[in-house]
C-alpha atoms as a PDB file:
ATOM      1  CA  UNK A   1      19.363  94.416 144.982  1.00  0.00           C
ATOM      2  CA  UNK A   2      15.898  94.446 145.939  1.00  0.00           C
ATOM      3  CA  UNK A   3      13.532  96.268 143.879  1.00  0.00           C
ATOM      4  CA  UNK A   4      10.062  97.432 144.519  1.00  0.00           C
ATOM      5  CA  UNK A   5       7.044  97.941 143.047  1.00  0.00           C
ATOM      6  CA  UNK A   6       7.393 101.956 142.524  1.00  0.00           C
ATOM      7  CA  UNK A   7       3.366 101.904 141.548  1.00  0.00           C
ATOM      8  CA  UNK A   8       2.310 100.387 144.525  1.00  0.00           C
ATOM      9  CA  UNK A   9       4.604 102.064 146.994  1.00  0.00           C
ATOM     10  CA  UNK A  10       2.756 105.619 145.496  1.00  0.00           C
ATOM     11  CA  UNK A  11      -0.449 104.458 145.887  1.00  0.00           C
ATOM     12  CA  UNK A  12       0.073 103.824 149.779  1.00  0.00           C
ATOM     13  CA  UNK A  13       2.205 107.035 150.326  1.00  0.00           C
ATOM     14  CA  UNK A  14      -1.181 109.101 148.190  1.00  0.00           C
ATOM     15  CA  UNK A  15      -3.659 107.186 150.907  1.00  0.00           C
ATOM     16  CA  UNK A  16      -2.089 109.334 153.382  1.00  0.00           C
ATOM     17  CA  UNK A  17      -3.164 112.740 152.017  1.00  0.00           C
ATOM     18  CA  UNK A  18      -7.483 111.376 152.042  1.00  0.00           C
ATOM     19  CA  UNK A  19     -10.320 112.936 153.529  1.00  0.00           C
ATOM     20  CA  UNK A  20     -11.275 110.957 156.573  1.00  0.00           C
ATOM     21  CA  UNK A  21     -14.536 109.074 156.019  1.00  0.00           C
ATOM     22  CA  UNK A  22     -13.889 108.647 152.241  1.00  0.00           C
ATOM     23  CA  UNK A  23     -15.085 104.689 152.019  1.00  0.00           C
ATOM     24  CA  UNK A  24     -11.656 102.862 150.431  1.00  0.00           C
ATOM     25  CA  UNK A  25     -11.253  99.626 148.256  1.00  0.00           C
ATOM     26  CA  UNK A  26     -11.286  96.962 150.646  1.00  0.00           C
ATOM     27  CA  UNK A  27      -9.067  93.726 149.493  1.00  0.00           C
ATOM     28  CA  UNK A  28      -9.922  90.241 150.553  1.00  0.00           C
ATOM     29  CA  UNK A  29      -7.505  88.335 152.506  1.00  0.00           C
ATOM     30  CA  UNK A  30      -4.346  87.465 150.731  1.00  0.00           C
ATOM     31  CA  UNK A  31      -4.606  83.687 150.798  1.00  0.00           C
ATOM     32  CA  UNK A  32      -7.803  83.846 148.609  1.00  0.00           C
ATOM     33  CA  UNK A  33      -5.763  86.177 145.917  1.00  0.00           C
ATOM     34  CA  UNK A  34      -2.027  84.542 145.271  1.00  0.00           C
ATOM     35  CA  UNK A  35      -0.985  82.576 142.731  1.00  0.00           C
ATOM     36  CA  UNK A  36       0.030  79.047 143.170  1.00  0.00           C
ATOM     37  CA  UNK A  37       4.006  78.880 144.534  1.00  0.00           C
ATOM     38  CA  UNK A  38       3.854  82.764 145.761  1.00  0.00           C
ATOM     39  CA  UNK A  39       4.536  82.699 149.634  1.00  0.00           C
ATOM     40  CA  UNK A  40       2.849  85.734 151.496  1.00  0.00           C
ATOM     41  CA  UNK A  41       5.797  88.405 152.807  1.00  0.00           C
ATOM     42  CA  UNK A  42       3.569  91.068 154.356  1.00  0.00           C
ATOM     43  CA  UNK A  43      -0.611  92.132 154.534  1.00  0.00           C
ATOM     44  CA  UNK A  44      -0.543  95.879 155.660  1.00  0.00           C
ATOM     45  CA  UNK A  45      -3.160  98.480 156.323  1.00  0.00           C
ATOM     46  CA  UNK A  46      -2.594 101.895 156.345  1.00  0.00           C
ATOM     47  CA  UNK A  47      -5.831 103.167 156.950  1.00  0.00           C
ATOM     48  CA  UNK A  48      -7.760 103.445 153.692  1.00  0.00           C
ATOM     49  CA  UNK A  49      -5.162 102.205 151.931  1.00  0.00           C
ATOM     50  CA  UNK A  50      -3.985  98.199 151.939  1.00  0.00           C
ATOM     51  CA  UNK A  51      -0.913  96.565 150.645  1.00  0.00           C
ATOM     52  CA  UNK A  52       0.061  92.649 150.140  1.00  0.00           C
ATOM     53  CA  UNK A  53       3.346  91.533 149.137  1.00  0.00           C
ATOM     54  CA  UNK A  54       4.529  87.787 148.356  1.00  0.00           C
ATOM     55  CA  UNK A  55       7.446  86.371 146.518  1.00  0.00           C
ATOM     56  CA  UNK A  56       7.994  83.673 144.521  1.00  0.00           C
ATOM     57  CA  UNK A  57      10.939  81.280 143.394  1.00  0.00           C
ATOM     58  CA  UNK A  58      12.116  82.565 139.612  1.00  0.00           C
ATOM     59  CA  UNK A  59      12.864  79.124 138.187  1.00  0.00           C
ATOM     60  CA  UNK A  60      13.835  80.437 134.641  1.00  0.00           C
ATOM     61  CA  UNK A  61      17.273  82.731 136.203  1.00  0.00           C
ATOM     62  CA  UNK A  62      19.745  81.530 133.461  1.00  0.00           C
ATOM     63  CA  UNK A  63      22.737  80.617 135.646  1.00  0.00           C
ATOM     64  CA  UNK A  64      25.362  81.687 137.001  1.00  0.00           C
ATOM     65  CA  UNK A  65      23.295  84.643 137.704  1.00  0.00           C
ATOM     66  CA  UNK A  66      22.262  85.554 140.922  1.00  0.00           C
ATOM     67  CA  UNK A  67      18.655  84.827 141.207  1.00  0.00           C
ATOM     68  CA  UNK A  68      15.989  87.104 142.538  1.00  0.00           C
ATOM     69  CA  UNK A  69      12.736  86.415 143.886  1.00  0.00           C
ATOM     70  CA  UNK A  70       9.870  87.308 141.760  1.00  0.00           C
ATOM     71  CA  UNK A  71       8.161  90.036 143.800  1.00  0.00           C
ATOM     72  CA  UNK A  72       4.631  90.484 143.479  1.00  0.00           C
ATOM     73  CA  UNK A  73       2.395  93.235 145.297  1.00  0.00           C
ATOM     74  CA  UNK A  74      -1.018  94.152 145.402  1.00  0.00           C
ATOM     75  CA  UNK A  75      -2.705  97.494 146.184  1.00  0.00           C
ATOM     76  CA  UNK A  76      -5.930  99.415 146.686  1.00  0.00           C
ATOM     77  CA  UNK A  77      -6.161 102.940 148.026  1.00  0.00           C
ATOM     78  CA  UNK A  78      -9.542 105.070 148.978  1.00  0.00           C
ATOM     79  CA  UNK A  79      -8.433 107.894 146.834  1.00  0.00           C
ATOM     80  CA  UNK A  80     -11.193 109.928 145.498  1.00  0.00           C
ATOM     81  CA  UNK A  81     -10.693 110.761 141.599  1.00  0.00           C
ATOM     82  CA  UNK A  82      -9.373 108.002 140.852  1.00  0.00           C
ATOM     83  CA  UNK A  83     -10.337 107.249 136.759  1.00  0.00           C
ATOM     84  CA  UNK A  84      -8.500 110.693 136.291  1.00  0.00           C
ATOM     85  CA  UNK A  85      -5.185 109.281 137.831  1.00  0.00           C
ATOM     86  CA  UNK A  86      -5.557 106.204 135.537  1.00  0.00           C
ATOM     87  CA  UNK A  87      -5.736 108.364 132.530  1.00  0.00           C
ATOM     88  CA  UNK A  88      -3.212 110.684 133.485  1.00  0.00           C
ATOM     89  CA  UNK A  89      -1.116 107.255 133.747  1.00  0.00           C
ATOM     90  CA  UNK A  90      -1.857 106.186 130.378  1.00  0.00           C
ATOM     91  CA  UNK A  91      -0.837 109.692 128.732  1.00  0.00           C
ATOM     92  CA  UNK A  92       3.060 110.075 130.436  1.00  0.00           C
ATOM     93  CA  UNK A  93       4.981 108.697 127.317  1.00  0.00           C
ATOM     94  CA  UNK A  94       7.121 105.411 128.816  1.00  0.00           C
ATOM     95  CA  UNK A  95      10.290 106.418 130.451  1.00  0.00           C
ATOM     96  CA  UNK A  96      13.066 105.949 127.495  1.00  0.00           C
ATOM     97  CA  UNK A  97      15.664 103.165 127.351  1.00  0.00           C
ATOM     98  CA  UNK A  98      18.151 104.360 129.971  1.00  0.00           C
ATOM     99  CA  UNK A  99      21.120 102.841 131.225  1.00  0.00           C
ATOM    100  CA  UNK A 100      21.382 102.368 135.537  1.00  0.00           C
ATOM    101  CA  UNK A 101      23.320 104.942 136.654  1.00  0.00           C
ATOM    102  CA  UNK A 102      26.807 103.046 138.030  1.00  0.00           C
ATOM    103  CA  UNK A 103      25.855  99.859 136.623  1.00  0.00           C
ATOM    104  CA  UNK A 104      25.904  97.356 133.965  1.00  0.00           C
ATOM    105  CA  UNK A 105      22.262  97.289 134.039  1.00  0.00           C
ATOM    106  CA  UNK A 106      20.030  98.867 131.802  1.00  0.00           C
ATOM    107  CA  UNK A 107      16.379  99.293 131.586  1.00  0.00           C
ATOM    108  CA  UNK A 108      13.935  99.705 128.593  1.00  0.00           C
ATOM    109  CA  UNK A 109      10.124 100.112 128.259  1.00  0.00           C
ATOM    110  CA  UNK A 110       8.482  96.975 126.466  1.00  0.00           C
ATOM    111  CA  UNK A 111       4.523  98.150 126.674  1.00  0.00           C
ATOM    112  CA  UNK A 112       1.951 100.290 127.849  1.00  0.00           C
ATOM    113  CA  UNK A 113      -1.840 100.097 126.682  1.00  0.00           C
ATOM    114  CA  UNK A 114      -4.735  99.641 128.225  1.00  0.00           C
ATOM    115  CA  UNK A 115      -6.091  96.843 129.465  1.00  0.00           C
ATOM    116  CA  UNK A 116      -9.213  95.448 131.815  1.00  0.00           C
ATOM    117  CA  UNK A 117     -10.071  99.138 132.022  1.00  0.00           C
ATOM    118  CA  UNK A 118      -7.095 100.387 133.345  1.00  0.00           C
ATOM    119  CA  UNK A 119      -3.754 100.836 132.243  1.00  0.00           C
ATOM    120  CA  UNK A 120      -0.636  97.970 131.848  1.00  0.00           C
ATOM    121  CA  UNK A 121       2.797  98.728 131.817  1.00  0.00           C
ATOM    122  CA  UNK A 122       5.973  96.624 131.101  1.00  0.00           C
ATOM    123  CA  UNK A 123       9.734  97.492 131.948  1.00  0.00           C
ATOM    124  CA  UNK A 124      12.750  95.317 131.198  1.00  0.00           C
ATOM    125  CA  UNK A 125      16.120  95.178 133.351  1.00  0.00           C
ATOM    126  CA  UNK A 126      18.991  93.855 131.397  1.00  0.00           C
ATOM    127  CA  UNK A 127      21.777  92.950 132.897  1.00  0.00           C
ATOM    128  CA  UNK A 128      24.608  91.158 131.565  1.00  0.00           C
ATOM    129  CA  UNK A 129      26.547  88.144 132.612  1.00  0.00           C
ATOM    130  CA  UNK A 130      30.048  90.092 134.076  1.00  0.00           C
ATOM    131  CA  UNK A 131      32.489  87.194 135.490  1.00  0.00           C
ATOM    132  CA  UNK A 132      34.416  84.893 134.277  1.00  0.00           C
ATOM    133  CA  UNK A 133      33.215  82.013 131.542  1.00  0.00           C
ATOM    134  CA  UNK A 134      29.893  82.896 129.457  1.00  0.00           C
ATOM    135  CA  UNK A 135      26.466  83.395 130.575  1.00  0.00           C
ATOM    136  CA  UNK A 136      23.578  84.598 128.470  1.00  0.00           C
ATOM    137  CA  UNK A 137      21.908  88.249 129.812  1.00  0.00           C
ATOM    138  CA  UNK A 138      19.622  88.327 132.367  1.00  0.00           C
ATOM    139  CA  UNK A 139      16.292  90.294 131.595  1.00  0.00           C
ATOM    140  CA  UNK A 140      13.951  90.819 133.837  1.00  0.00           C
ATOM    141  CA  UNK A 141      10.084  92.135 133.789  1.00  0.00           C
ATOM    142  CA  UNK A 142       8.609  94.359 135.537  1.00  0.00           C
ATOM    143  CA  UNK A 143       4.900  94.437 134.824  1.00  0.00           C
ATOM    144  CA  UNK A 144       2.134  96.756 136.461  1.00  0.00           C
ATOM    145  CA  UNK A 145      -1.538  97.115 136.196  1.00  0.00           C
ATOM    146  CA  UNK A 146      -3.526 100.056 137.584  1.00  0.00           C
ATOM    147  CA  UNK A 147      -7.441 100.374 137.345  1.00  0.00           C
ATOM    148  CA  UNK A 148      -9.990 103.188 138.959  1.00  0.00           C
ATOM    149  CA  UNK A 149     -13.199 101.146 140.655  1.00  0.00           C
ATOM    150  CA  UNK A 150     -15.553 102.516 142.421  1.00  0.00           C
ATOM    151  CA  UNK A 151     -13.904 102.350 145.769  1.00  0.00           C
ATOM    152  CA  UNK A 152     -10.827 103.511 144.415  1.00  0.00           C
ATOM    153  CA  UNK A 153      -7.569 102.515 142.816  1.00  0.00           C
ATOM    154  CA  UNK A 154      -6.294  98.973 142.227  1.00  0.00           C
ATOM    155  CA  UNK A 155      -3.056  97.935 141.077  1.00  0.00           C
ATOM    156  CA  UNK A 156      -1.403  94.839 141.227  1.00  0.00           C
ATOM    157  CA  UNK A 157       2.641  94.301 139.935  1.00  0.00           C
ATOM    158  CA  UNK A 158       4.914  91.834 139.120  1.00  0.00           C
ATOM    159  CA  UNK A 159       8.671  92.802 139.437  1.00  0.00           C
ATOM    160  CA  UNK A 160      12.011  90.368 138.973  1.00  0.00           C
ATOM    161  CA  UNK A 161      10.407  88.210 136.681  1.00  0.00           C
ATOM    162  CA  UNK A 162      12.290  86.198 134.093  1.00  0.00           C
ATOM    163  CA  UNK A 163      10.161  84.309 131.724  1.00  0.00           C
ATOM    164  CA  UNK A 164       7.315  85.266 128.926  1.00  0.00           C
ATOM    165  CA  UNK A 165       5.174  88.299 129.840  1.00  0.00           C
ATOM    166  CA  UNK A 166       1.801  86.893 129.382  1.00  0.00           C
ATOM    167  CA  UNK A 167       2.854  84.731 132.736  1.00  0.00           C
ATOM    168  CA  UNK A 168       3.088  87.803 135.010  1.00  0.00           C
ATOM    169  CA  UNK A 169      -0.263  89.229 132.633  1.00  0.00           C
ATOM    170  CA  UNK A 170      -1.892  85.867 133.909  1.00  0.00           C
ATOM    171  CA  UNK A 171      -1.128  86.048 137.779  1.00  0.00           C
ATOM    172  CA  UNK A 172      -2.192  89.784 137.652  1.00  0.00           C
ATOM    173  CA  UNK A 173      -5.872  88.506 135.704  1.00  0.00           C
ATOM    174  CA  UNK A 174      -6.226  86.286 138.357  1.00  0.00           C
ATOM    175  CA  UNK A 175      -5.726  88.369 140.967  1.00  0.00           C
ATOM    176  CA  UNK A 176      -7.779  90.901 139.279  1.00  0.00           C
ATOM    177  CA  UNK A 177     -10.501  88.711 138.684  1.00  0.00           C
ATOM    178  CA  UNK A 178     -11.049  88.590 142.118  1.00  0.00           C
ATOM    179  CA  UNK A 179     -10.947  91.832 143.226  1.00  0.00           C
ATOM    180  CA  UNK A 180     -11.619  94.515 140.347  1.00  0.00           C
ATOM    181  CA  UNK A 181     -13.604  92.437 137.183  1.00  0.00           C
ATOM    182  CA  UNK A 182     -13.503  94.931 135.046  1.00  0.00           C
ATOM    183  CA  UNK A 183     -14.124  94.409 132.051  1.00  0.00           C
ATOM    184  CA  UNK A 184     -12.701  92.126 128.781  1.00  0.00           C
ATOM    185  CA  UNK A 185      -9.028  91.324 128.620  1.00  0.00           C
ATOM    186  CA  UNK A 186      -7.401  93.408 125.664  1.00  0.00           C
END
C-alpha cells in the first residue's frame, strides 16, 4: 500500500490549467534540498509546475509490521493567486477521524495551524497489529506544509512516517529553508 502525497499530486494536476507565460516557482536541484538518508525516486517537470520525490528507510516500524518507506515530496507550481489557496486551506475544518473503508486502518487528524507563513497539516494512520502473537499499533504521520511565494505555491510532505512529528516538521524546515524562507517558525 503505497500512499501519496494527495497535496502535492493537486498542485501538479492545478499547473495544468495556467496561463502560458505566467513565470512559476523554480526549485533547485534535488540533491541540494534532501535530508540526510532520503534517496531521490523521481525530479519531474511539468511545465510550470515541478515535483521531487525521495524515500527514506523508516527505522522506528515496530515489528512484525510491514514496513513502509517514508515518502517525502516536494512541490512548486506557477499558479497565479496563490496566498488565497493557502487561506482557503487553512479554513476547511480537518477531515474527521474516519475509519478506511474495508480495512483495519483508521485515520485521524492530529494538527493544522499555521506555520512559516503557510499552512501545516498532520494526519495519523493507525493500523493495528492483525496476526498471530502481539504487536503494538502501527501509526503513521502524514505531515504537509503549503506556503504562497511570490512565484507561486510551495509545499513540501512527509507521508509513512513513524516516529515524533517535530522530525518530519524538521526535514520540511530544512527543505523550506532553502527554497521558500518565509518567515519565523511557529
Amino acid at each position: 500500500m503505497k500512499k501519496r502525497n494527495t497535496t502535492t499530486w493537486l498542485l501538479v494536476a492545478m499547473a495544468w490549467f495556467l496561463v502560458p507565460g505566467v513565470a512559476h516557482a523554480q526549485l533547485p536541484p534535488a540533491a541540494s534540498l534532501l535530508p540526510p538518508g532520503f534517496t531521490l525516486e523521481a525530479e519531474r517537470s511539468f511545465g510550470p509546475a515541478t515535483t521531487i520525490t525521495a524515500v527514506k528507510p523508516n527505522e522506528n516500524v515496530p515489528k512484525p509490521h510491514q514496513e513502509y518507506k517514508i515518502q517525502l515530496t516536494i512541490g512548486s507550481n506557477g499558479m497565479p493567486g496563490t496566498e488565497r489557496n493557502v487561506e482557503m486551506l487553512f479554513a476547511v475544518p480537518e477531515e474527521p477521524a474516519k475509519q478506511d473503508p474495508g480495512s483495519v486502518s483508521r485515520s485521524e487528524p492530529c494538527g493544522k495551524h499555521r506555520y512559516r507563513g503557510g499552512v501545516l497539516t498532520c494526519r495519523k494512520q493507525i493500523t493495528p497489529w492483525v496476526g498471530t502473537g502481539k504487536a503494538p499499533d502501527l501509526v503513521m504521520l502524514t505531515v504537509n506544509w503549503v506556503v504562497a511565494t511570490p512565484s507561486g505555491l510551495v509545499a513540501i510532505g512527509v507521508a509513512n512516517f513513524v516516529g515524533a512529528r517535530e522530525t518530519a516538521v524538521g526535514w520540511i524546515d530544512s527543505i523550506a529553508d532553502k527554497i521558500a524562507p518565509t518567515g519565523k517558525k511557529h
